[in-house]
Structures are given as structure tokens and as C-alpha cells.
Protein backbone atom coordinates (compact mmCIF):
# COMPACT_ATOMS: atom_id res chain seq x y z
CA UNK A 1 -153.64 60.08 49.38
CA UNK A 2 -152.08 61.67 46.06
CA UNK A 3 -154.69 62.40 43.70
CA UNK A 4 -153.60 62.48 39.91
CA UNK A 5 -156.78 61.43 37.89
CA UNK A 6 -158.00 64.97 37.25
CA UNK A 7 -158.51 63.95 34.14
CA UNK A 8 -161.51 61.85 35.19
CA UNK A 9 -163.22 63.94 38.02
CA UNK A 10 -161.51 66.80 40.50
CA UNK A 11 -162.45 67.23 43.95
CA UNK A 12 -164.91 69.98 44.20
CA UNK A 13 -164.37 73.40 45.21
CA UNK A 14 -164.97 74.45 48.65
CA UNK A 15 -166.36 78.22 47.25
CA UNK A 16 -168.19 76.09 44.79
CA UNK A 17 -169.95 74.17 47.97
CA UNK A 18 -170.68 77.12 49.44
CA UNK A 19 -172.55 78.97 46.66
CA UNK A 20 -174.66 75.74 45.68
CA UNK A 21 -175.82 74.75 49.27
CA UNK A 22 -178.21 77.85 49.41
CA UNK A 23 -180.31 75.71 46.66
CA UNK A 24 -179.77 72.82 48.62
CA UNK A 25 -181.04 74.25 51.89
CA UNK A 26 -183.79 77.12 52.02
CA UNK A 27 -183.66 78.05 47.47
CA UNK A 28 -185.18 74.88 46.95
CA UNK A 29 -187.50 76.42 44.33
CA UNK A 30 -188.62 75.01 40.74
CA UNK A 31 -187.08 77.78 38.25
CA UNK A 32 -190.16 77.57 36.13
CA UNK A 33 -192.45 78.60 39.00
CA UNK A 34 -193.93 82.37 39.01
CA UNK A 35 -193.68 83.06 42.56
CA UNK A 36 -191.44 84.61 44.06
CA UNK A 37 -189.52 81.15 45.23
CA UNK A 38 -189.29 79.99 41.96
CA UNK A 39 -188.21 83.26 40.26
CA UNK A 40 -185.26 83.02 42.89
CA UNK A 41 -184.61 80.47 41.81
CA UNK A 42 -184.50 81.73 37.88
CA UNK A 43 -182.42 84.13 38.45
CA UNK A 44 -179.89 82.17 39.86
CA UNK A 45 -179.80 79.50 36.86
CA UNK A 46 -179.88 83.02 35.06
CA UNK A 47 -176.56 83.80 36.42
CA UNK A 48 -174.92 80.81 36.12
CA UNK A 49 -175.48 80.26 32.42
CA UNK A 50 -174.17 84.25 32.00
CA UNK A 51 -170.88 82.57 34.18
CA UNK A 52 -170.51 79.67 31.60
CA UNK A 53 -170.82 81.92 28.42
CA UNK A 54 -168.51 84.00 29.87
CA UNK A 55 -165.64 80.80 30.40
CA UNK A 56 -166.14 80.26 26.21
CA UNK A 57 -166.74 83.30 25.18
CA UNK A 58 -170.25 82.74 23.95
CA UNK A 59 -173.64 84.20 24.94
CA UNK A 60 -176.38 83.28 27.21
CA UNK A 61 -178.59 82.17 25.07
CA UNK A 62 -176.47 80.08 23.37
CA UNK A 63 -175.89 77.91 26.42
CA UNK A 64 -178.08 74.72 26.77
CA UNK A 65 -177.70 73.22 30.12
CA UNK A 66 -177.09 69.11 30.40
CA UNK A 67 -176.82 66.55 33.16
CA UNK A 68 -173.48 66.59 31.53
CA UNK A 69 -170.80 65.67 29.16
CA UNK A 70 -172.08 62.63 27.62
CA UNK A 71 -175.52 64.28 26.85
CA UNK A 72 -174.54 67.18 25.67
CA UNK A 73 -172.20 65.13 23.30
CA UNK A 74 -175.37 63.07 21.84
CA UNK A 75 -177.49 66.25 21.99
CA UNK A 76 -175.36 67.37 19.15
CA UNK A 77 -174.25 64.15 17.35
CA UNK A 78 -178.03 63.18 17.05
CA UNK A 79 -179.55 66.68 17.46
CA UNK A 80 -177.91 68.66 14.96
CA UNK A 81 -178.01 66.08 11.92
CA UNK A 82 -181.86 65.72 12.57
CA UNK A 83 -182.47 69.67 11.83
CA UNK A 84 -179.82 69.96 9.23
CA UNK A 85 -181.45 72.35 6.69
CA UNK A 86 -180.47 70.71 4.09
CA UNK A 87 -182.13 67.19 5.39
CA UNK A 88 -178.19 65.53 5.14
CA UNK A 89 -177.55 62.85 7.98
CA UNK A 90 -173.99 62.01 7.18
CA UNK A 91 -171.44 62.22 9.58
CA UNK A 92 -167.36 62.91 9.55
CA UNK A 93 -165.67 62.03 13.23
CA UNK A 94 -162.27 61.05 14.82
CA UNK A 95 -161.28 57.40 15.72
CA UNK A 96 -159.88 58.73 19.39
CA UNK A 97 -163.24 60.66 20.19
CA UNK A 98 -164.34 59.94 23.46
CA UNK A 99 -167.23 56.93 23.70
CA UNK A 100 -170.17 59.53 24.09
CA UNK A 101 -169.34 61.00 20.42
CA UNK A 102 -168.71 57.32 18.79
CA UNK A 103 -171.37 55.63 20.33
CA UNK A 104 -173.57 58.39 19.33
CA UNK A 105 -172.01 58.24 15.62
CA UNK A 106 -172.61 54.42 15.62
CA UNK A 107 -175.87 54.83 16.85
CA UNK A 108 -176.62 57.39 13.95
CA UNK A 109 -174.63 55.49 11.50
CA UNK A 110 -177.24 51.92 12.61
CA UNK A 111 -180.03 54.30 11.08
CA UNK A 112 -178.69 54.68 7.85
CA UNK A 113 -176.51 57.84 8.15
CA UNK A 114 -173.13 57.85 6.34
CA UNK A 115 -170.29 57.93 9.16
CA UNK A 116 -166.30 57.98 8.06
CA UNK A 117 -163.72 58.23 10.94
CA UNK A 118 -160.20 59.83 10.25
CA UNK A 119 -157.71 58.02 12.21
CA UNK A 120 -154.84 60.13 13.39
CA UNK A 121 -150.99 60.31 13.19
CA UNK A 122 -148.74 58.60 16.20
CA UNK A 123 -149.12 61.67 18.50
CA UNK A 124 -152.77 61.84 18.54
CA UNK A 125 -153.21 64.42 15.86
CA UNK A 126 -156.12 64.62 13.54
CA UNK A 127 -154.78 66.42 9.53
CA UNK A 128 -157.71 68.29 8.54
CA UNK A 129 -156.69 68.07 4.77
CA UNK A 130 -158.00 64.15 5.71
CA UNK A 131 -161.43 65.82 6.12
CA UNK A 132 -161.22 68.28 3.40
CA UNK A 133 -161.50 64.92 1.64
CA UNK A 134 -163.68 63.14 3.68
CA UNK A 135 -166.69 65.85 3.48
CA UNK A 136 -169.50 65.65 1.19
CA UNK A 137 -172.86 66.59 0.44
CA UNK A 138 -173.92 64.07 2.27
CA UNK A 139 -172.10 65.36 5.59
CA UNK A 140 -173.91 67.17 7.99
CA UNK A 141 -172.08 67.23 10.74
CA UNK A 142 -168.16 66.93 11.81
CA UNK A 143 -167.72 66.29 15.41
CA UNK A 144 -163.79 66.55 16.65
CA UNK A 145 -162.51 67.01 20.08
CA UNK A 146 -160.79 69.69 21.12
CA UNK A 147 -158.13 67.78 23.65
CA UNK A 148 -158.15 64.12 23.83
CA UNK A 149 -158.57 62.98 27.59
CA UNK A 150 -156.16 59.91 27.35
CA UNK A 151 -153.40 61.88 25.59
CA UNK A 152 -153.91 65.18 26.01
CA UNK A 153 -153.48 66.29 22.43
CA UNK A 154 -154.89 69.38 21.30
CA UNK A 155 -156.12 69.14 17.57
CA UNK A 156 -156.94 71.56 15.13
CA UNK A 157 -160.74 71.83 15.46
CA UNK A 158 -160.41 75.89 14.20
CA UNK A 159 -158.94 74.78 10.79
CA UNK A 160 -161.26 71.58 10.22
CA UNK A 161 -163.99 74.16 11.14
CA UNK A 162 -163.61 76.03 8.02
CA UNK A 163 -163.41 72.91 5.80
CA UNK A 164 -166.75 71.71 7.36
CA UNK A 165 -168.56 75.25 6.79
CA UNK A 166 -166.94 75.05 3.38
CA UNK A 167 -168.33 72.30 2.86
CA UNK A 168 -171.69 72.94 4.19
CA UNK A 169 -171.59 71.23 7.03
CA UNK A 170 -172.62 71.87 11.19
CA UNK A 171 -168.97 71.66 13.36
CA UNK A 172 -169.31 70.21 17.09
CA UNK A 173 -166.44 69.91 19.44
CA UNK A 174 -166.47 68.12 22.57
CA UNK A 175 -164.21 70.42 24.59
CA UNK A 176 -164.57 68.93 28.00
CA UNK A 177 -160.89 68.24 28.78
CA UNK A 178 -160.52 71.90 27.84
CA UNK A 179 -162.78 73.85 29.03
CA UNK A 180 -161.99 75.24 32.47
CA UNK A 181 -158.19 74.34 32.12
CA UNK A 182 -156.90 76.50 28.85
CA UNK A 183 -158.67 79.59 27.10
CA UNK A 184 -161.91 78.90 24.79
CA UNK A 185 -163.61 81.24 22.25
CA UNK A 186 -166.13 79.46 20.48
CA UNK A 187 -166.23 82.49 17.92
CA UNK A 188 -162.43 82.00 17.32
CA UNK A 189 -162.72 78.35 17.26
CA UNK A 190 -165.54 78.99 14.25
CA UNK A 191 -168.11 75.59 16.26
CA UNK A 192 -171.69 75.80 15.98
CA UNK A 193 -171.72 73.35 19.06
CA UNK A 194 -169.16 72.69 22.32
CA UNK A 195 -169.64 70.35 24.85
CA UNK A 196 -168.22 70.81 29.09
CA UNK A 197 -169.36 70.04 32.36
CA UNK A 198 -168.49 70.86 35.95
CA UNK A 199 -166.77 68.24 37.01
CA UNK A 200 -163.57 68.72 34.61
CA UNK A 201 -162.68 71.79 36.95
CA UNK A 202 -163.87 71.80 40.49
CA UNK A 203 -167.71 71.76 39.89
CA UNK A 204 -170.30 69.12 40.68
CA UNK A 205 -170.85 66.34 39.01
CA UNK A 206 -173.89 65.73 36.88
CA UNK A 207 -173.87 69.14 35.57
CA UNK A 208 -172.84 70.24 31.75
CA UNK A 209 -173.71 72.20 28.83
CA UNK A 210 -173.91 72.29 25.17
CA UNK A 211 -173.04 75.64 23.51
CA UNK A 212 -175.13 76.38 20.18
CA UNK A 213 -174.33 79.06 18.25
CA UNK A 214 -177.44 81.90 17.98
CA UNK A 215 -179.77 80.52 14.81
CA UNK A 216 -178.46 76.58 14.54
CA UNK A 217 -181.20 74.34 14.58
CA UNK A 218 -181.49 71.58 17.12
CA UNK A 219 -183.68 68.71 17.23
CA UNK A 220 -184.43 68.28 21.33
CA UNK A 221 -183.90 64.25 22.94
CA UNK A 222 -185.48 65.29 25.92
CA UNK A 223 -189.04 67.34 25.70
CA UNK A 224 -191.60 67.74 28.11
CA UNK A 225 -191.68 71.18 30.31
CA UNK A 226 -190.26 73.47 27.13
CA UNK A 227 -187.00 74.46 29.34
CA UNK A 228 -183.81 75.62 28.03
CA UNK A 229 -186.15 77.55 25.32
CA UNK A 230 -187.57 74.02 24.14
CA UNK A 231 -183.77 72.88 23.52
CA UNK A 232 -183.38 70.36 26.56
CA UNK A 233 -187.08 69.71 28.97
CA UNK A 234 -186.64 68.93 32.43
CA UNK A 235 -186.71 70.81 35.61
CA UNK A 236 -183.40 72.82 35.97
CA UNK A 237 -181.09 70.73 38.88
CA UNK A 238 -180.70 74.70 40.00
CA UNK A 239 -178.32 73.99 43.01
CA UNK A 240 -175.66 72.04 40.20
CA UNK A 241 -176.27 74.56 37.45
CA UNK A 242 -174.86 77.50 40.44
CA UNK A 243 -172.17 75.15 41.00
CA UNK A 244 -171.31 75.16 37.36
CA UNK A 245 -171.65 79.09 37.28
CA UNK A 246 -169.52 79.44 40.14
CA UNK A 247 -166.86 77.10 39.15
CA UNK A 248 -166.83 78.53 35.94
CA UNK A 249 -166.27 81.53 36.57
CA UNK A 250 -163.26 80.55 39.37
CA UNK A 251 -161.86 79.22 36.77
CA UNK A 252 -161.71 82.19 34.50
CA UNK A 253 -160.16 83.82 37.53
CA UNK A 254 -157.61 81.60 37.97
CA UNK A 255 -156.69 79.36 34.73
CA UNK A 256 -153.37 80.99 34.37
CA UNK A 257 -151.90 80.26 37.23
CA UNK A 258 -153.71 76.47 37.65
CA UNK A 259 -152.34 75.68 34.15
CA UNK A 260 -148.78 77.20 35.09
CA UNK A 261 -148.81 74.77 38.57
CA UNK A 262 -149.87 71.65 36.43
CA UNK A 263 -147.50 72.19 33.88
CA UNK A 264 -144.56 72.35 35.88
CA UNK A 265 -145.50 69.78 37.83
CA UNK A 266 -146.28 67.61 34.96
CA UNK A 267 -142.91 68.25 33.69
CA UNK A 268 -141.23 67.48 37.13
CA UNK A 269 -142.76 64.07 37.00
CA UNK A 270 -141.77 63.31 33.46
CA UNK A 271 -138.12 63.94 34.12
CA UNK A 272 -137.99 62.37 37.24
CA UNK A 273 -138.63 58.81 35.32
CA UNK A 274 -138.10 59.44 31.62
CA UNK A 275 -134.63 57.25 32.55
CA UNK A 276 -136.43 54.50 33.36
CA UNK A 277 -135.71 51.86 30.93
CA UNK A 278 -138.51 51.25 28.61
CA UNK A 279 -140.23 54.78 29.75
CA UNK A 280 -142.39 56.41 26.67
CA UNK A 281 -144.15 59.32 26.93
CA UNK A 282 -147.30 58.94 24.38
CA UNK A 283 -149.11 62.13 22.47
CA UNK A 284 -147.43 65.23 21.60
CA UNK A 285 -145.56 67.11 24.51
CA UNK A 286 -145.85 70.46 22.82
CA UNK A 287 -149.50 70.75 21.95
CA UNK A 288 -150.88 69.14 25.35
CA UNK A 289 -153.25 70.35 27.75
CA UNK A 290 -151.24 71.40 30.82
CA UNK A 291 -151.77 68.58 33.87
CA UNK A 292 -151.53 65.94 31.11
CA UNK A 293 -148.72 62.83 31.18
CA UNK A 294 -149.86 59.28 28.99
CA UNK A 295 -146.81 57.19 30.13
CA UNK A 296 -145.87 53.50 28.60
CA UNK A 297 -143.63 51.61 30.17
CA UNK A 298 -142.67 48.81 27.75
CA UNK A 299 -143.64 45.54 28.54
CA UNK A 300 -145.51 46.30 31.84
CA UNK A 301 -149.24 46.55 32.54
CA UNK A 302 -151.01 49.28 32.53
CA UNK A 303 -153.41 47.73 35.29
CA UNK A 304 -150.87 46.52 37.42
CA UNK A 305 -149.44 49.87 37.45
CA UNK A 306 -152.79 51.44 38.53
CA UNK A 307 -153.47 48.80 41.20
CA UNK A 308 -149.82 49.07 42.73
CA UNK A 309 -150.19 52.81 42.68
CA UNK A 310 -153.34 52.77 44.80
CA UNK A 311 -151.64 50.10 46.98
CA UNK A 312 -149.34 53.29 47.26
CA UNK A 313 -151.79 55.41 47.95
CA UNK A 314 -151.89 57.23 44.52
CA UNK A 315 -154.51 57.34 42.09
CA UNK A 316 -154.20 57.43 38.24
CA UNK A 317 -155.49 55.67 35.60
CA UNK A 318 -155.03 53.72 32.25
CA UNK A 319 -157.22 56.07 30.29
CA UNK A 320 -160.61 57.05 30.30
CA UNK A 321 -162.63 56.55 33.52
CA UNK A 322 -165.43 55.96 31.32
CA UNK A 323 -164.06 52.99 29.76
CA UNK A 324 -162.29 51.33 33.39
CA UNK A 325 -163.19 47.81 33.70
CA UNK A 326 -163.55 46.83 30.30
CA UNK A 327 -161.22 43.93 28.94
CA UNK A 328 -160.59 45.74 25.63
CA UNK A 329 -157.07 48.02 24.59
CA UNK A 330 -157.49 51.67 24.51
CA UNK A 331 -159.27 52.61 21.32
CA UNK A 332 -157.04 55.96 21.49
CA UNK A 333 -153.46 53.89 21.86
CA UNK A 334 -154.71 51.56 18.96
CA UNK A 335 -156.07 54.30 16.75
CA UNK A 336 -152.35 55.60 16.90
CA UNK A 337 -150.87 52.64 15.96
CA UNK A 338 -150.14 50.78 18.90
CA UNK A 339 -150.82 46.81 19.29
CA UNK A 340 -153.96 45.92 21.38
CA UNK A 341 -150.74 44.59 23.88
CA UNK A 342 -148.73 47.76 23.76
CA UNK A 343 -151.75 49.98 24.79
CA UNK A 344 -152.35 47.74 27.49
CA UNK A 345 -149.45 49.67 28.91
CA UNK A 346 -150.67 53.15 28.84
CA UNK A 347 -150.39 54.98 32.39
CA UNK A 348 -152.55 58.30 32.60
CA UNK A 349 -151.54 60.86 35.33
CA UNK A 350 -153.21 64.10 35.12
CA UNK A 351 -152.31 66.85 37.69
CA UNK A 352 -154.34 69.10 39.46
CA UNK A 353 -154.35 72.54 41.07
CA UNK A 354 -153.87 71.01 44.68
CA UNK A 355 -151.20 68.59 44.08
CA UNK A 356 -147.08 69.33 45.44
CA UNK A 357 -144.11 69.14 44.38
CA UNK A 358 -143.83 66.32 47.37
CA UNK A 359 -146.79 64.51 45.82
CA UNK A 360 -144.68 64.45 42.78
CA UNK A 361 -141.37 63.11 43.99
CA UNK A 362 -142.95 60.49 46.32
CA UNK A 363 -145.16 59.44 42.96
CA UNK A 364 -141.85 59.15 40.86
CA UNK A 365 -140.11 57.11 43.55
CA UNK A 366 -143.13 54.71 43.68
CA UNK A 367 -143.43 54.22 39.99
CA UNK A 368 -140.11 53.48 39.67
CA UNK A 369 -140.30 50.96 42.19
CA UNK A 370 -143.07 49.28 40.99
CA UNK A 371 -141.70 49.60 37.47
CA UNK A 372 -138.63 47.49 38.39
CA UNK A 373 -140.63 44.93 40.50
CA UNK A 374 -143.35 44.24 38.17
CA UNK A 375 -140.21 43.50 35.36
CA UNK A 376 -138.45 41.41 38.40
CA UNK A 377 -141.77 39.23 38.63
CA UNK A 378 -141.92 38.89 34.52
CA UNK A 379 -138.58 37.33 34.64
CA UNK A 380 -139.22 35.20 37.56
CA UNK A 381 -142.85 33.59 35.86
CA UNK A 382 -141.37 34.06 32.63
């Protein structure tokens, strides 16, 4: 099997395995308990959440732990607004935000709260001067990603920062795509929230965080217990939250040299079938996260691309895994001006740390293939 979906989940980390099973096996304690089971416990959830400060330059304390991604992204689209100090409940986002931010802003926006979305340019950029005139004093929060995970594109989120402090505003990134695969410093990047999880770079699933910068007020969607310091109740998953730590912190360790492999490699795919007619590669080459390549190949399915791949034994994707089976166009391709048809087309291959040059060439050879038979078949039922 060739494995190019990073973007959606990577394979986990054998080191990673072997520092969570511990808390699997024998550390099976409740890090809330005061005995000396449960303190062991503690201080392992302890170290982990000093490992994922570490990966975005943030501090301990400023790291909420999630059962993910998507709730760390509606943690802070409906958290933050609710404790605004200045009682606004408006909200500035992105069209090609993932689902768990526009849900979350549609959610907010059913409940009266103000919600504008900038749409972006044809590579998947977002122009901050479009929020400079978007923000208000009824904005509260601006919530842009860092990386999109169908394109790859890597948007200004330091620059529309500033406008949203200027303006008085909170500024959340979801960073998931990011984090793990390219540097992050949340004080450089100027956020009062950030968004990962495991998963995105060799760690469990189920696992995330929210970052919150020291004195930002949160309003909690989960309370029972008083964990996280009242931010997020529930009983620590402590054997996940080591899994994070360690994987974060492998990652630190290593993200020069994974993002070097996955760029070349990346590369070496797009040449070998840029000459096939009708080939498009979609975002922005330049600013795009590493293992990243959004291919359109015009007039052929997206789907039957994917399906003939994994007849192939190769797995990619036409976008987001979060949004596979659903009968509706990318929202990202349309939000950059393709027709609901045309991003029908879009091909996502994201590579990984453990992929080869072989994997490469024997995935160009296939597409190409498939490219020319699915066009054959169009012209024979056409």
C-alpha cells in the first residue's frame, strides 16, 4: 500500500506507542486522584502539555487539552465571543475554513451574532486589508487558518492579527495542518487562541489542544470535574495526552528534515505528471505546507480518481476527510472560483515522512494511467 493522505490522519509513531502503552497497561490512574497512582499519573499529563508548549512556543498553562481538532476549534469560536470583555458577539472568518470553524460560526451567527466571511483570491489566499474593512465594534473574534488542508496555502494570520487587536478584537487560528509539520510561535504569530491535535503528525487520534494566551477569557462547553483549570471538565484521556507529548516533541526533533523529505518528494510527483494534458496544480506552490499537492485534472473526476487509486493500491483523497461522502463540491475549490463541476476534480495527495521515492514514481505512472483511461471512457459514453 502507498499511503499519501497525511493530510487526513498519519500512521502513528512506533516511539509514540511505546511511551503511551505504560497508561494503557499498569498507569491506569485518574490524574485528579491524590494518591500516589493518580499523581503518576499528573505528572505525566504534566509533561506532556510542557512537550506541546514547547512545539508552539507557548507556555504550559496556556495549553488546554481537547479530544481534538474540531473541539478545540468550537472551544474558541463559541468560547471566546461568550467572555469577550467588551460583551461583542460578532464574528469575522474565511470562506475555506475548515467545517469545525464554519459550522461553529453558523452556529454562533443562528444566535444572533454578526458573522462576515472574506472569500479569498484563486490561490487560496486570504488579503487582510479585506478584514481591516470587515472589523467592527461589533467583532469579537477573527478566526483564520493558518494552512488550508485541501490546498495547502499558508495565509497571513500574523498580519490580520494586528488588524484584529487593532481593532479590538480576540484572533484564533486553527493551525492543525501546521502544527507538527513547519515552525509555530504563537507569540510571533500575535493569536490569543491555536488549535492542533496528534493525529496531524504521528500521534493518536482523539487527542488535541487549544492554546490560550495567559489572561484571555474563555467561556468552558464542557464543565463538570474543574480540569484543565476549569477551561475544559472531563477526566484527562492520560495515555493520548503522553502520546501527544511525545509526538510533539519528535516532531520538534525532527521537522526539518520530515519537511525537507516531503517537499522533495512532493515536487518529484508534480513534475512527473504536470505534462499530462489538462494537469493543474491548485493553491499557491510557493507559500504551501511541505507534503502538500491539490491536483485537477480537467474534465475528470475527482472520485473516480480516488477509487482507481485505491484499486491501485494508493490512497489520497479529494479534500477534506471530514467532508468524504458528501454529494456537494469542495467549499475551498468554489470559494476560489471554481464551478461546483470543476472542483469536482480536485485530487489531494499529501506526503508523509515514510513514503519513497518508489512510492512516488509507481503513483505517477498510475495516475497517468488512469488519467488517460478515465478520458478514453468519456469519449466512448460520450
Amino acid at each position: 500500500m502507498i499511503y499519501l493522505d497525511h493530510a487526513a490522519t498519519t500512521p502513528l509513531d512506533e516511539r509514540v506507542l511505546e511511551a503511551m502503552l505504560p497508561y494503557l497497561r499498569d498507569g491506569y490512574g485518574n490524574a485528579s486522584s491524590v494518591h500516589a497512582v493518580g499523581q503518576a499519573a499528573r505528572r505525566a499529563v504534566d509533561e506532556a502539555r510542557q512537550e506541546v508548549a514547547a512545539l508552539i512556543g507557548a507556555e504550559p498553562a496556556e495549553i488546554i487539552f481537547t479530544s481534538g481538532g474540531t473541539e478545540a476549534d468550537n472551544l474558541a469560536v463559541w468560547g471566546l465571543p461568550a467572555a469577550h470583555p467588551g460583551r461583542r458577539r460578532g464574528i469575522v472568518t474565511s470562506a475555506i475554513e475548515h467545517h469545525a470553524v464554519l459550522q461553529a460560526c453558523r452556529s454562533q451567527e443562528s444566535r444572533g451574532a454578526p458573522l462576515l466571511v472574506v472569500r479569498p483570491d484563486e490561490r487560496g489566499h486570504v488579503d487582510p486589508h479585506a478584514f481591516q474593512g470587515a472589523i467592527d465594534d461589533r467583532t469579537a473574534l477573527v478566526s483564520v487558518m493558518l494552512a488550508n488542508n485541501e490546498l495547502g496555502t499558508i495565509e497571513p494570520v500574523r498580519e490580520i492579527a494586528e488588524l484584529a487587536h487593532e481593532g479590538g478584537a480576540l484572533m484564533h487560528t486553527d493551525a492543525v495542518q501546521v502544527a507538527g509539520q513547519l515552525p509555530i510561535d504563537v507569540q510571533e504569530l500575535g493569536v490569543d487562541a491555536l488549535s492542533l491535535t496528534a493525529h496531524k503528525f504521528y500521534g493518536p487520534k482523539g487527542v488535541g489542544a487549544l492554546y490560550l494566551r495567559r489572561g484571555v477569557a474563555l467561556d468552558p462547553l464542557q464543565v463538570g470535574g474543574g480540569q484543565e483549570r476549569g477551561r475544559r471538565g472531563g477526566t484527562e484521556n492520560v495515555a493520548s495526552i503522553v502520546g501527544f507529548g511525545a509526538a510533539a516533541r519528535l516532531a520538534l526533533e525532527e521537522m526539518e528534515a520530515r519537511a525537507a523529505h516531503a517537499r522533495t518528494l512532493r515536487d518529484r510527483l508534480w513534475r512527473a505528471v504536470r505534462d499530462v494534458p489538462g494537469a493543474e496544480r491548485l493553491g499557491d506552490p510557493e507559500r504551501c505546507l511541505p507534503g502538500h499537492l491539490l491536483l485537477r485534472f480537467r474534465g475528470v473526476d475527482g472520485e473516480a480518481l480516488v477509487l482507481n487509486l485505491d484499486l491501485h493500491g494508493i490512497c489520497a483523497s479529494m479534500g477534506s476527510a471530514c467532508s468524504s461522502g458528501s454529494l456537494e463540491a469542495s467549499h475551498v475549490l468554489t470559494a476560489i472560483g471554481l464551478d461546483p463541476q470543476a472542483a469536482r476534480e480536485g485530487l489531494r495527495l499529501t506526503v508523509g515522512r515514510g513514503n519513497t521515492k518508489r512510492e512516488i514514481d509507481e503513483t505517477a505512472a498510475a495516475l497517468r494511467r488512469i488519467v488517460e483511461r478515465q478520458r478514453e471512457l468519456m469519449v466512448s459514453h460520450g
